[in-house]
PDB file of N, CA and C in Angstrom:
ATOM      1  N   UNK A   1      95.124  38.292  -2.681  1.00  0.00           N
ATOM      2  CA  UNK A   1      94.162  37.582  -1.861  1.00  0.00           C
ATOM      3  C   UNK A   1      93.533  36.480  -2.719  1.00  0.00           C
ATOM      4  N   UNK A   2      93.294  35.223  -2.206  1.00  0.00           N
ATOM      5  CA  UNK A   2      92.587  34.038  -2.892  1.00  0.00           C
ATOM      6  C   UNK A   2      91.621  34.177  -3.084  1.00  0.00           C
ATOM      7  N   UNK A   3      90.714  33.646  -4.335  1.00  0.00           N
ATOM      8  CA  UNK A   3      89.410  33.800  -4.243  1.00  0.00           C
ATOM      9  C   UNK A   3      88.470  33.663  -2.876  1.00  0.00           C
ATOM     10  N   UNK A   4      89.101  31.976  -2.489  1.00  0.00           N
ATOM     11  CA  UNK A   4      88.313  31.411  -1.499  1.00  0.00           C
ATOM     12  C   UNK A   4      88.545  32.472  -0.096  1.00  0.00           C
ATOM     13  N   UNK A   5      89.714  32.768   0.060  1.00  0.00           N
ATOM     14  CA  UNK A   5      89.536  34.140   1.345  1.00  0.00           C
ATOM     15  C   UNK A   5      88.393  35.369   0.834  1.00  0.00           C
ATOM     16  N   UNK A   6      88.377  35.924  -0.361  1.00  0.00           N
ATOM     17  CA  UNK A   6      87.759  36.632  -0.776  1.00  0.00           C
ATOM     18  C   UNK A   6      85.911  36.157  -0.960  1.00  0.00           C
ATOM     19  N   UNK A   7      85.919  34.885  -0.802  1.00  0.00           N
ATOM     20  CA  UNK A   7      84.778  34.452  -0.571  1.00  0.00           C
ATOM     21  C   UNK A   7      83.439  34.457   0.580  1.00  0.00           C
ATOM     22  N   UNK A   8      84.863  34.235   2.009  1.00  0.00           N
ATOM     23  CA  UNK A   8      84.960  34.319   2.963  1.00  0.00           C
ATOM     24  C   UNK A   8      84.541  35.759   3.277  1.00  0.00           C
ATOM     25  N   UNK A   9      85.361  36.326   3.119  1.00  0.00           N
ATOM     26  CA  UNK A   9      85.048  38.021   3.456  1.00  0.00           C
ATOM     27  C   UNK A   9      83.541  38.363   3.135  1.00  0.00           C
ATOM     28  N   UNK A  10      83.180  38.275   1.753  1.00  0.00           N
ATOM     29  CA  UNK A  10      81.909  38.300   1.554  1.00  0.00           C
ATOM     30  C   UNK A  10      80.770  37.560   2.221  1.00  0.00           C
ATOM     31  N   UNK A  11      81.520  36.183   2.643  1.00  0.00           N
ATOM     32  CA  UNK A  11      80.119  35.644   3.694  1.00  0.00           C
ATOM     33  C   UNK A  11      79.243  36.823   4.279  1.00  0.00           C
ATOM     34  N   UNK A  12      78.035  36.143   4.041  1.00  0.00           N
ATOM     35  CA  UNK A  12      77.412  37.524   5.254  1.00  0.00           C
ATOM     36  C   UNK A  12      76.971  36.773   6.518  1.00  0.00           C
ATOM     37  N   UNK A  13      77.158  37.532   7.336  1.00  0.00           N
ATOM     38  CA  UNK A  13      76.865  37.326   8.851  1.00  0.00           C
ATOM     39  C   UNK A  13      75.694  36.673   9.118  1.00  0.00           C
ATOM     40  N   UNK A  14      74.467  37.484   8.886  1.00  0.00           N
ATOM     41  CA  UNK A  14      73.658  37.299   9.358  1.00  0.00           C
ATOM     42  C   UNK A  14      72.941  35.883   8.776  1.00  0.00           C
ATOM     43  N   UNK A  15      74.082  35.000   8.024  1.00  0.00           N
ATOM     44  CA  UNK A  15      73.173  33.342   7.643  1.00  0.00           C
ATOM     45  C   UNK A  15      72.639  33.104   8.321  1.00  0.00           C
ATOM     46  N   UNK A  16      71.235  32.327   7.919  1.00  0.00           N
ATOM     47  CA  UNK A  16      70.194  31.466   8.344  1.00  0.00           C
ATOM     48  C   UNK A  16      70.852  30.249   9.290  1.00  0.00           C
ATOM     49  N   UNK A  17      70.846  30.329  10.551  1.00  0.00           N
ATOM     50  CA  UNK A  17      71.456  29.062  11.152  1.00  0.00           C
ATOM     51  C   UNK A  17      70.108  28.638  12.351  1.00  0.00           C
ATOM     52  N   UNK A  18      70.267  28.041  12.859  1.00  0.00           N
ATOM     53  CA  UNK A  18      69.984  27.378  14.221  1.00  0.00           C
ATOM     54  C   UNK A  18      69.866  29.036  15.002  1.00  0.00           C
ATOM     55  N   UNK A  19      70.982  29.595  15.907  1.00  0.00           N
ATOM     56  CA  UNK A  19      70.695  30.695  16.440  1.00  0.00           C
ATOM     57  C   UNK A  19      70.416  31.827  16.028  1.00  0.00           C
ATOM     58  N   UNK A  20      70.587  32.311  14.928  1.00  0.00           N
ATOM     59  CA  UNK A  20      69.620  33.076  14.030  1.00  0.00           C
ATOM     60  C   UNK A  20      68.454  32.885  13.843  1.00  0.00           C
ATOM     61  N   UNK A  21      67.703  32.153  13.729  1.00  0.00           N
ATOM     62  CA  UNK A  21      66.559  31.431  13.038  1.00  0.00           C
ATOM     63  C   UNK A  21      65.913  31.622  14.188  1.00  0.00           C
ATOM     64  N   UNK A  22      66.630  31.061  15.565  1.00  0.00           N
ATOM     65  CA  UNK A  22      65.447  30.735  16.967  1.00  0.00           C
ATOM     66  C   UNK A  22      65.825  32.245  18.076  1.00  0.00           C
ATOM     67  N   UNK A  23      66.894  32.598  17.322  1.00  0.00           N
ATOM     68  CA  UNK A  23      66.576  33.587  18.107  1.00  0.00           C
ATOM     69  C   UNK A  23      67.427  33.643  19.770  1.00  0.00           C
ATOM     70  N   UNK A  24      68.301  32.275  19.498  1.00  0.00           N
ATOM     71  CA  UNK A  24      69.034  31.840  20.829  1.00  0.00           C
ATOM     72  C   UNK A  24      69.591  32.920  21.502  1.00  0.00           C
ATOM     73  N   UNK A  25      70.197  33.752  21.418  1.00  0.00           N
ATOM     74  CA  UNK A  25      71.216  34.824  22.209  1.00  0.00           C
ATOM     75  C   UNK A  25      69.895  36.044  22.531  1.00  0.00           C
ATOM     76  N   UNK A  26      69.242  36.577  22.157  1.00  0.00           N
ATOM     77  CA  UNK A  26      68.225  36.996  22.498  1.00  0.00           C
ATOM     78  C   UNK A  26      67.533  36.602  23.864  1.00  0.00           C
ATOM     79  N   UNK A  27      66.937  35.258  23.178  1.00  0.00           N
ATOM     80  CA  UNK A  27      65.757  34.608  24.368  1.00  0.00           C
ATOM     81  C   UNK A  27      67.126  34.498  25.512  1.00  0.00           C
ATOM     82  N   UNK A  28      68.027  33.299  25.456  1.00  0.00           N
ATOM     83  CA  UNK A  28      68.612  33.191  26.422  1.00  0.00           C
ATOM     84  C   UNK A  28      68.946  34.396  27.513  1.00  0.00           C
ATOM     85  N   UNK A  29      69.076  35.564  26.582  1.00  0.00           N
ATOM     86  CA  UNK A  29      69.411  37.001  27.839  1.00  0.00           C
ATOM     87  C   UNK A  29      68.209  37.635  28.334  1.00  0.00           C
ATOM     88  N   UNK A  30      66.974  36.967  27.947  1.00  0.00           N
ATOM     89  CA  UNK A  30      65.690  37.286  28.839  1.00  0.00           C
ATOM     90  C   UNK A  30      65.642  37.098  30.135  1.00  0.00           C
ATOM     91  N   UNK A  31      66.341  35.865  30.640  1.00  0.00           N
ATOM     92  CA  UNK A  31      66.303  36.080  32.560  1.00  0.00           C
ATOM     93  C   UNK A  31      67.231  36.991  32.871  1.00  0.00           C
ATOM     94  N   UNK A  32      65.939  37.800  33.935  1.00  0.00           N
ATOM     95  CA  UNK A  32      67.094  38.704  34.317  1.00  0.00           C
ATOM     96  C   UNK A  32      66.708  38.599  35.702  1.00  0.00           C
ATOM     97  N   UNK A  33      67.386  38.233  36.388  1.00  0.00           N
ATOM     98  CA  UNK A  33      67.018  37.844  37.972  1.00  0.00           C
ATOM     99  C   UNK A  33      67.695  39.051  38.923  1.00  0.00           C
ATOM    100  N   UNK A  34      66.441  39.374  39.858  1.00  0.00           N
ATOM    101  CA  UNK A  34      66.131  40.972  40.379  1.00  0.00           C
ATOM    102  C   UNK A  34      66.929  40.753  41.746  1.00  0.00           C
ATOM    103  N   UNK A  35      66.997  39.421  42.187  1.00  0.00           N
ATOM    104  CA  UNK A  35      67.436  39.650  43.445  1.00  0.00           C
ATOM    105  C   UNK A  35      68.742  39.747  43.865  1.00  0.00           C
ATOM    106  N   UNK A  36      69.055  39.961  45.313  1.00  0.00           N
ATOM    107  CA  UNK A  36      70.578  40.941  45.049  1.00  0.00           C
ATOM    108  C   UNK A  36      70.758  40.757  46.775  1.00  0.00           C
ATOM    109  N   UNK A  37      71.535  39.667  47.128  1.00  0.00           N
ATOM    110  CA  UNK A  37      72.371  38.602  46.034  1.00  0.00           C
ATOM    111  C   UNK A  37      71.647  37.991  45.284  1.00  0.00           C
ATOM    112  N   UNK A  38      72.418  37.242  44.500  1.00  0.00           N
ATOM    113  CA  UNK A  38      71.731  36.645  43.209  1.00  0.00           C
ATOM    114  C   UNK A  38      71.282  35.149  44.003  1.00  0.00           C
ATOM    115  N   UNK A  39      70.045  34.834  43.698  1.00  0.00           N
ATOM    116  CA  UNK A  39      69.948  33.665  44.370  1.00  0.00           C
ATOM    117  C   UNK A  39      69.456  32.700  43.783  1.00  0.00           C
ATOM    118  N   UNK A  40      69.821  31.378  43.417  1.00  0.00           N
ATOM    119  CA  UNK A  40      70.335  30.416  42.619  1.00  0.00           C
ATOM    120  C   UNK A  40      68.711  29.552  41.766  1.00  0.00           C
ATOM    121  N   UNK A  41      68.275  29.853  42.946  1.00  0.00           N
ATOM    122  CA  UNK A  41      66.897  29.402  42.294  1.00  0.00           C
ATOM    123  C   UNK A  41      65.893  30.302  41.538  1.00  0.00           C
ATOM    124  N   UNK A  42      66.526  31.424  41.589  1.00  0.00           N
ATOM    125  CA  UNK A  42      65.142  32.245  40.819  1.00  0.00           C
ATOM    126  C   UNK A  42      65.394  32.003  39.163  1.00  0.00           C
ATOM    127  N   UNK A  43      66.469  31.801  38.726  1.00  0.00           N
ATOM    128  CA  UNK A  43      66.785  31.428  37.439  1.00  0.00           C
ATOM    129  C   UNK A  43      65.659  30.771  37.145  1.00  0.00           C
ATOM    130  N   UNK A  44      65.804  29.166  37.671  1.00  0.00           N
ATOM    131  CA  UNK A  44      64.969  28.312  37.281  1.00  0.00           C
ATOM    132  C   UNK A  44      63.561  28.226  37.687  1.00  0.00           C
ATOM    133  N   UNK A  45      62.648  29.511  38.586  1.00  0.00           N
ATOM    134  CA  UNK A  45      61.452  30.133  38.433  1.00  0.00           C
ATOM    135  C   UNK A  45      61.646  30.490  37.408  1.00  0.00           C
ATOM    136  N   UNK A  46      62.218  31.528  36.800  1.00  0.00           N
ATOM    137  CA  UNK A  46      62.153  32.386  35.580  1.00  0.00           C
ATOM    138  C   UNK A  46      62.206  31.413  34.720  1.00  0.00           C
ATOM    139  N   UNK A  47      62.480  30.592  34.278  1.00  0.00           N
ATOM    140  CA  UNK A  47      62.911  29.647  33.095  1.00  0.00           C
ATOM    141  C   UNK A  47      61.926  29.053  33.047  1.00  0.00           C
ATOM    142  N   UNK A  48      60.939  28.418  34.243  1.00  0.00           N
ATOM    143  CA  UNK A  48      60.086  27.079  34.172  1.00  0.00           C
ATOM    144  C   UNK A  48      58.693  28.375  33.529  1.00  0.00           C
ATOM    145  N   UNK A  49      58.027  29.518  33.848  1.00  0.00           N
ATOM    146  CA  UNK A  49      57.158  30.267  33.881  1.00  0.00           C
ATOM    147  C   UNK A  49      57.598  31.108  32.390  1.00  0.00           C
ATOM    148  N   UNK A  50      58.802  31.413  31.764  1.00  0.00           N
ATOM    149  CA  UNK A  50      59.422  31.894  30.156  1.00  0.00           C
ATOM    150  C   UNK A  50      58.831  30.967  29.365  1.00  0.00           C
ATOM    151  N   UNK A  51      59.131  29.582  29.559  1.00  0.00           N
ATOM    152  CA  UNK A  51      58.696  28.574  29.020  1.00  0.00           C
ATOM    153  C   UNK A  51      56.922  28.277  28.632  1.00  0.00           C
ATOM    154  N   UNK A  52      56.265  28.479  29.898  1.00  0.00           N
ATOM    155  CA  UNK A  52      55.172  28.045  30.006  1.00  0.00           C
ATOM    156  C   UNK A  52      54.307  29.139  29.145  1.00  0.00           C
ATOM    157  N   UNK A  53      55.234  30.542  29.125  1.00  0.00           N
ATOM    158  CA  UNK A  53      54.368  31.346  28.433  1.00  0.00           C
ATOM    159  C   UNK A  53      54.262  31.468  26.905  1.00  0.00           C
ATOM    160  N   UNK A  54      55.257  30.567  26.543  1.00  0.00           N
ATOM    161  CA  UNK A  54      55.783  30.235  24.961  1.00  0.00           C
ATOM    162  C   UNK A  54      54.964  29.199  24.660  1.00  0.00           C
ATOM    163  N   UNK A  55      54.580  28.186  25.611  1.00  0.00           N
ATOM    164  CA  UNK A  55      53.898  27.009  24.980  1.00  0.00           C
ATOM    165  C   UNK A  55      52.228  27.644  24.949  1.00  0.00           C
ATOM    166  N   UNK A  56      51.875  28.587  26.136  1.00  0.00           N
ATOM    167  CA  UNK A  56      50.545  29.364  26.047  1.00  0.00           C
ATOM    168  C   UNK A  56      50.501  29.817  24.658  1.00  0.00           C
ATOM    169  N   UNK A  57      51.735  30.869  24.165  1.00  0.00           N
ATOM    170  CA  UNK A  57      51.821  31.305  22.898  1.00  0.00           C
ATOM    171  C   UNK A  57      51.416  30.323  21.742  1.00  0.00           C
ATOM    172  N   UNK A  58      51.887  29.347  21.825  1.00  0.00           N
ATOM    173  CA  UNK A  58      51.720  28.379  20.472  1.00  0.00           C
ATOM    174  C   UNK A  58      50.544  27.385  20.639  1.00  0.00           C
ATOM    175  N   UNK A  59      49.866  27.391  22.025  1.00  0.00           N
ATOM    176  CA  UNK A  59      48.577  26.922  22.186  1.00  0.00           C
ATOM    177  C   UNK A  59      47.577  27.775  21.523  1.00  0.00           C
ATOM    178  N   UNK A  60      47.369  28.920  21.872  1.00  0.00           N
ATOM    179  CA  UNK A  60      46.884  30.307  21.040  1.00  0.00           C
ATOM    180  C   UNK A  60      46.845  30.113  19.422  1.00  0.00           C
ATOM    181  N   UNK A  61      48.147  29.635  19.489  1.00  0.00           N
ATOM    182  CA  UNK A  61      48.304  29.586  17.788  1.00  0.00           C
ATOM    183  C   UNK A  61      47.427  28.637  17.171  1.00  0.00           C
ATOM    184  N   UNK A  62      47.762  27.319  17.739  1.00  0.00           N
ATOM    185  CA  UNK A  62      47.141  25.842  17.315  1.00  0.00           C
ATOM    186  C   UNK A  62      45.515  26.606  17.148  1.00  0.00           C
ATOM    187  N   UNK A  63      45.463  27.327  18.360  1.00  0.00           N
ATOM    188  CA  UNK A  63      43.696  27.449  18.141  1.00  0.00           C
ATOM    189  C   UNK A  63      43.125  28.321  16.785  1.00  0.00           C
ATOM    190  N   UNK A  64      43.609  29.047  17.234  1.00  0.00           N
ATOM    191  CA  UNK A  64      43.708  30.026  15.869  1.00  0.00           C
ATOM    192  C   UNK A  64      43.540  28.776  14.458  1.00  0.00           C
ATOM    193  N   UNK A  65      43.992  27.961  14.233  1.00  0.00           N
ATOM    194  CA  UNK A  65      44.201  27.412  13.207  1.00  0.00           C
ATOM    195  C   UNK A  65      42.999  25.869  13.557  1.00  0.00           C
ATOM    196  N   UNK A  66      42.607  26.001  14.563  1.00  0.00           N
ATOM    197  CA  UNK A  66      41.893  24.968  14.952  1.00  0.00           C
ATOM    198  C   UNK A  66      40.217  25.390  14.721  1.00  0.00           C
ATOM    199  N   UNK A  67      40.220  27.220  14.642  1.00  0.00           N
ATOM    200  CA  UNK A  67      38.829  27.579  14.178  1.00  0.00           C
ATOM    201  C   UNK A  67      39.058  27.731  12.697  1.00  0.00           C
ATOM    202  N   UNK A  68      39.928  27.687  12.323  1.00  0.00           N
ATOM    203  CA  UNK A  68      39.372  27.936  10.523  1.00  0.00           C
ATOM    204  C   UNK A  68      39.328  26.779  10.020  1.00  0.00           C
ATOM    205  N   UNK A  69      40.245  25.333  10.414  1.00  0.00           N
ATOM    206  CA  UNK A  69      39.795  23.920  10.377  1.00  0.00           C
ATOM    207  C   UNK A  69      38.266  23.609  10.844  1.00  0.00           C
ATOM    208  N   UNK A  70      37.609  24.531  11.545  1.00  0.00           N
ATOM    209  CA  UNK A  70      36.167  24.123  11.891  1.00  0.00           C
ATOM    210  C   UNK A  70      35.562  24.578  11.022  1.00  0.00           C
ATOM    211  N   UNK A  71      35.501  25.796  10.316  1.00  0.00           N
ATOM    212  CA  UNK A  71      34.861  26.721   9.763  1.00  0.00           C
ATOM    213  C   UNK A  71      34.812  25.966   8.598  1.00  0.00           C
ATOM    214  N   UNK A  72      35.942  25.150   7.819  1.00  0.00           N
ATOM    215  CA  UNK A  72      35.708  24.515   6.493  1.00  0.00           C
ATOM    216  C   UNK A  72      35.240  23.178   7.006  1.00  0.00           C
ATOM    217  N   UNK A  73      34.886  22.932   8.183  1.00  0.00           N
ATOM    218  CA  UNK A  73      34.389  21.431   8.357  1.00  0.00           C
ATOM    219  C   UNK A  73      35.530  20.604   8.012  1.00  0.00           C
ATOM    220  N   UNK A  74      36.607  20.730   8.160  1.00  0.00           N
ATOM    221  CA  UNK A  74      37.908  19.671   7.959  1.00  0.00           C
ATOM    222  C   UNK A  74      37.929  19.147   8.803  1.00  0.00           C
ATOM    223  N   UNK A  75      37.237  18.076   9.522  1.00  0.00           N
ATOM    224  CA  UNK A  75      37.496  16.994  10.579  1.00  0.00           C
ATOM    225  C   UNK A  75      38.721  16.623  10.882  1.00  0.00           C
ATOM    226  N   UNK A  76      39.230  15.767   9.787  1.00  0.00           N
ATOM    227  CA  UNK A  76      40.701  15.200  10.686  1.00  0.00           C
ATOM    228  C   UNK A  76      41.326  16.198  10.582  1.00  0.00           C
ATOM    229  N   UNK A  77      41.966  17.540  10.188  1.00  0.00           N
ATOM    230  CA  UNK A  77      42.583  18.775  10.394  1.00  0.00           C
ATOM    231  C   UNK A  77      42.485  18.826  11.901  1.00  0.00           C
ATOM    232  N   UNK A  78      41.306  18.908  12.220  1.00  0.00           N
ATOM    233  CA  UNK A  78      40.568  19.660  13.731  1.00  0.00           C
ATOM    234  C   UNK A  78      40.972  18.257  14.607  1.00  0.00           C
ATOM    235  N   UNK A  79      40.608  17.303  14.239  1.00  0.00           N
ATOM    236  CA  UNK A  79      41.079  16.782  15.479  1.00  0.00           C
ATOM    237  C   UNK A  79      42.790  16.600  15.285  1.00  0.00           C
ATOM    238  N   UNK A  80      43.477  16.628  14.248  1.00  0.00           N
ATOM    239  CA  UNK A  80      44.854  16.111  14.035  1.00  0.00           C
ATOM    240  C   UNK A  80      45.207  17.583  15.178  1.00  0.00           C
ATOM    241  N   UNK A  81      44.634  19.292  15.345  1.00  0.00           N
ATOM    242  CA  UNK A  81      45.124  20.078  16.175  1.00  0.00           C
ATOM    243  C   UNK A  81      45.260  19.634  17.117  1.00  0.00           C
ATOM    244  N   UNK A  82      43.651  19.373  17.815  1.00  0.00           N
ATOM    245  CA  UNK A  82      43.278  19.030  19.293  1.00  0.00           C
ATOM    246  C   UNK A  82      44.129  17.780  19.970  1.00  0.00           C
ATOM    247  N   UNK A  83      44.582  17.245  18.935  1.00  0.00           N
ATOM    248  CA  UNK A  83      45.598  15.978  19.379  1.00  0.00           C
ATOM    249  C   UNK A  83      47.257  17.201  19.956  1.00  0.00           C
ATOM    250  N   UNK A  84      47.413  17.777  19.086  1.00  0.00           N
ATOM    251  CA  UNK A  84      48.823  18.927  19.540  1.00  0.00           C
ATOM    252  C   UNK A  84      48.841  19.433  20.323  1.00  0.00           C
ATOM    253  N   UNK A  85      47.328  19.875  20.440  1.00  0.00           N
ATOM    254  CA  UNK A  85      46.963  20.905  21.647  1.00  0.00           C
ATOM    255  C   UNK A  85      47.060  19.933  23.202  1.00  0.00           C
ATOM    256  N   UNK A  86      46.194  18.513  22.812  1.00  0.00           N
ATOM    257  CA  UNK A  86      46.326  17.731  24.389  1.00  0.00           C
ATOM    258  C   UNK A  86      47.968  17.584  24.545  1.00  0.00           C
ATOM    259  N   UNK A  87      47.963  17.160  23.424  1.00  0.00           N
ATOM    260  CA  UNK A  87      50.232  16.785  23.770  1.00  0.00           C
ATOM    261  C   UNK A  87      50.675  18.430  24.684  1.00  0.00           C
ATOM    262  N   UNK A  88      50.510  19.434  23.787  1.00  0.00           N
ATOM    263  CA  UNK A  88      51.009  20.649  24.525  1.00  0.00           C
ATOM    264  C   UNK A  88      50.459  20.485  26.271  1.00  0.00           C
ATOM    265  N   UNK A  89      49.570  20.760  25.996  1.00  0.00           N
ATOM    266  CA  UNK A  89      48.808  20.817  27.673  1.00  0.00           C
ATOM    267  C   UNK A  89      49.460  19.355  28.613  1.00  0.00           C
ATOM    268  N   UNK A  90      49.758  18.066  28.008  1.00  0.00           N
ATOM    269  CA  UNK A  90      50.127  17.156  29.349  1.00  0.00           C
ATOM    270  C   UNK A  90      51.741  17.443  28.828  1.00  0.00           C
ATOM    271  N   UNK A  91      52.067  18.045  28.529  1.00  0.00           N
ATOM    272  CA  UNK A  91      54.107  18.648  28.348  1.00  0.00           C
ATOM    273  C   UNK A  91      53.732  19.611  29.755  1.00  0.00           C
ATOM    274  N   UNK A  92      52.757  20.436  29.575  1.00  0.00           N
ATOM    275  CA  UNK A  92      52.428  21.997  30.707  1.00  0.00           C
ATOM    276  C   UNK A  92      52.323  20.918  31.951  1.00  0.00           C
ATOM    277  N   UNK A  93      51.408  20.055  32.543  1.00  0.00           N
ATOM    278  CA  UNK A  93      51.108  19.245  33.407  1.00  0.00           C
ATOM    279  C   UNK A  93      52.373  18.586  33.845  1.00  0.00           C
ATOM    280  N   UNK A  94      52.860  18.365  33.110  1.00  0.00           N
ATOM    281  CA  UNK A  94      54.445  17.362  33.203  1.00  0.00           C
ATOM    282  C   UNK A  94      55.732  18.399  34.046  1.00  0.00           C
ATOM    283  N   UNK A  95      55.464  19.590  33.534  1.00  0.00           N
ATOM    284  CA  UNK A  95      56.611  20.577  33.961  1.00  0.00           C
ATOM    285  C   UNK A  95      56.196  21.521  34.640  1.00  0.00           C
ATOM    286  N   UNK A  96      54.860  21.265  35.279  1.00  0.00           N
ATOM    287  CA  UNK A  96      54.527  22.668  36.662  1.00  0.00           C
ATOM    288  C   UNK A  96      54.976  21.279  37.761  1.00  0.00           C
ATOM    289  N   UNK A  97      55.337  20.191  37.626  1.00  0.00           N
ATOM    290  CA  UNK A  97      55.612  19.126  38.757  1.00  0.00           C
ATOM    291  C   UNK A  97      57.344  20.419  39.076  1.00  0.00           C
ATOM    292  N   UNK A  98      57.796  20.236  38.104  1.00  0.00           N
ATOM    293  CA  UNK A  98      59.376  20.727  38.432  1.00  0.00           C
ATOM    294  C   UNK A  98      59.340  21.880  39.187  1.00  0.00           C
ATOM    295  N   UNK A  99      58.020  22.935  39.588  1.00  0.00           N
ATOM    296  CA  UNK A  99      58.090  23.626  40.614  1.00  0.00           C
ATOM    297  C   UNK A  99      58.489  23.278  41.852  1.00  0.00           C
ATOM    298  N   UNK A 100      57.892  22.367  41.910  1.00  0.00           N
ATOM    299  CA  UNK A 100      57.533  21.181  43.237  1.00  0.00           C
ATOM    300  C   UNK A 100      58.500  20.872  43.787  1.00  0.00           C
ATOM    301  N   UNK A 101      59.869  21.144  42.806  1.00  0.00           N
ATOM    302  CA  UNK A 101      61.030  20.821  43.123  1.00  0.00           C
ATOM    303  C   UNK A 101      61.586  22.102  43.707  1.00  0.00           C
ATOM    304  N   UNK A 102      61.231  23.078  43.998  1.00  0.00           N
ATOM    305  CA  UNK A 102      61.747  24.024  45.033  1.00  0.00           C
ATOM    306  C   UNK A 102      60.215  24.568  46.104  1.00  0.00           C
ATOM    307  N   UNK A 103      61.307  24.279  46.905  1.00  0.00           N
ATOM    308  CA  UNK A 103      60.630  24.280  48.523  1.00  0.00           C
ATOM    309  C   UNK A 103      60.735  25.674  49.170  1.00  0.00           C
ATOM    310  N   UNK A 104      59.333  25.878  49.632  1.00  0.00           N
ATOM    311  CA  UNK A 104      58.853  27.261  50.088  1.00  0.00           C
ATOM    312  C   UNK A 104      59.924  28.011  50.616  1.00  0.00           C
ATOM    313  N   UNK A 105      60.972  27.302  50.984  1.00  0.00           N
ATOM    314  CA  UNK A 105      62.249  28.516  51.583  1.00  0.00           C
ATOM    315  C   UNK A 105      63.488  28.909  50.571  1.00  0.00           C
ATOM    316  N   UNK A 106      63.630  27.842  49.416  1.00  0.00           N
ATOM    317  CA  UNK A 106      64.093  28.500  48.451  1.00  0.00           C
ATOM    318  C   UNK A 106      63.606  29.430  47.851  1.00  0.00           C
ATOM    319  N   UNK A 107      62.223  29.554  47.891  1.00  0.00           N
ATOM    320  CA  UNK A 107      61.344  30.289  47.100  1.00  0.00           C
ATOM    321  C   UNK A 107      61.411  31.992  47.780  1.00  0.00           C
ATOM    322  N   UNK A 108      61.404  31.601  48.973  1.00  0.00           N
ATOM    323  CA  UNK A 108      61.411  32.899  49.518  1.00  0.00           C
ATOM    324  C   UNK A 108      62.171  33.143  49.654  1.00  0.00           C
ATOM    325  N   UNK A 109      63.594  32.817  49.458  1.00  0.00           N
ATOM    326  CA  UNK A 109      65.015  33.672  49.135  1.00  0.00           C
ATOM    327  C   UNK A 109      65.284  34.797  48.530  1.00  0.00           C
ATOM    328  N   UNK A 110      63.761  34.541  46.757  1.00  0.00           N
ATOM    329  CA  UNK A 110      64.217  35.601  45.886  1.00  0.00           C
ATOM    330  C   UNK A 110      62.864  36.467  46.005  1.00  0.00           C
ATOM    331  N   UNK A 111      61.947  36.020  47.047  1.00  0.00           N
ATOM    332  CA  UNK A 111      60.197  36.314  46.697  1.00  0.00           C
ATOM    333  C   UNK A 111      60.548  37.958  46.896  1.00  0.00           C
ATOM    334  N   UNK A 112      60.517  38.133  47.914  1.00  0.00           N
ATOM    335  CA  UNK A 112      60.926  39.949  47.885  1.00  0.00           C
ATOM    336  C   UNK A 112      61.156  40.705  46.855  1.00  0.00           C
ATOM    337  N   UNK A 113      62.229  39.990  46.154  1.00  0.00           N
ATOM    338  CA  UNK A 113      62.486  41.122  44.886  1.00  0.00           C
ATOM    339  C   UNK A 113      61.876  40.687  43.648  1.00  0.00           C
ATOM    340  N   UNK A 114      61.006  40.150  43.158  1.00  0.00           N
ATOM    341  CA  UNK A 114      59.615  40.314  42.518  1.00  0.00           C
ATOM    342  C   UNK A 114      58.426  41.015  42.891  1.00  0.00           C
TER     343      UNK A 114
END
């Protein structure tokens, strides 16, 4: 056997990549859509509301880090957050419109089985 195959073999799996790191195959198998038949729009309920609760998550965070920037009186720290935090919040404003994009009878296709 060649070194370089023998190199190979030893790779380990679990490298630091992109879907390792974020966690892709995981999150992605989080929708799990209840209704039965499967109906085409609840995906993208589930996806737009997965989302919104991740950016809640890292709004949480910013704050968290936005009171101990107060606590030492670090001004531009505190406002350099509150600037992340408005960007986060008009991204949230920007993408509850894409609800808008399904109409009360798509909606009630899958409403039952929630």
């Amino acid at each position: 056997m060649s070194d370089r195959h023998q190199d190979y073999e030893n790779l380990q799996i679990d490298e630091l990549n992109y879907n390792t790191y974020l966690k892709v195959p995981e999150l992605t198998s989080l929708q799990q859509l209840r209704s039965d038949p499967r109906h085409h729009d609840e995906m993208f309920f589930i996806v737009i509301h997965q989302s919104f609760e991740l950016w809640f998550k890292e709004i949480l965070h910013e704050i968290d880090l936005l009171a101990a920037f107060i606590d030492e009186g670090n001004v531009s720290r505190v406002l350099k957050v509150i600037k992340r935090i408005i960007a986060i919040m008009t991204c949230l404003t920007q993408q509850i419109q894409l609800l808008g994009t399904l109409t009360p009878k798509e909606f009630s296709g899958f409403r039952e089985a929630l």
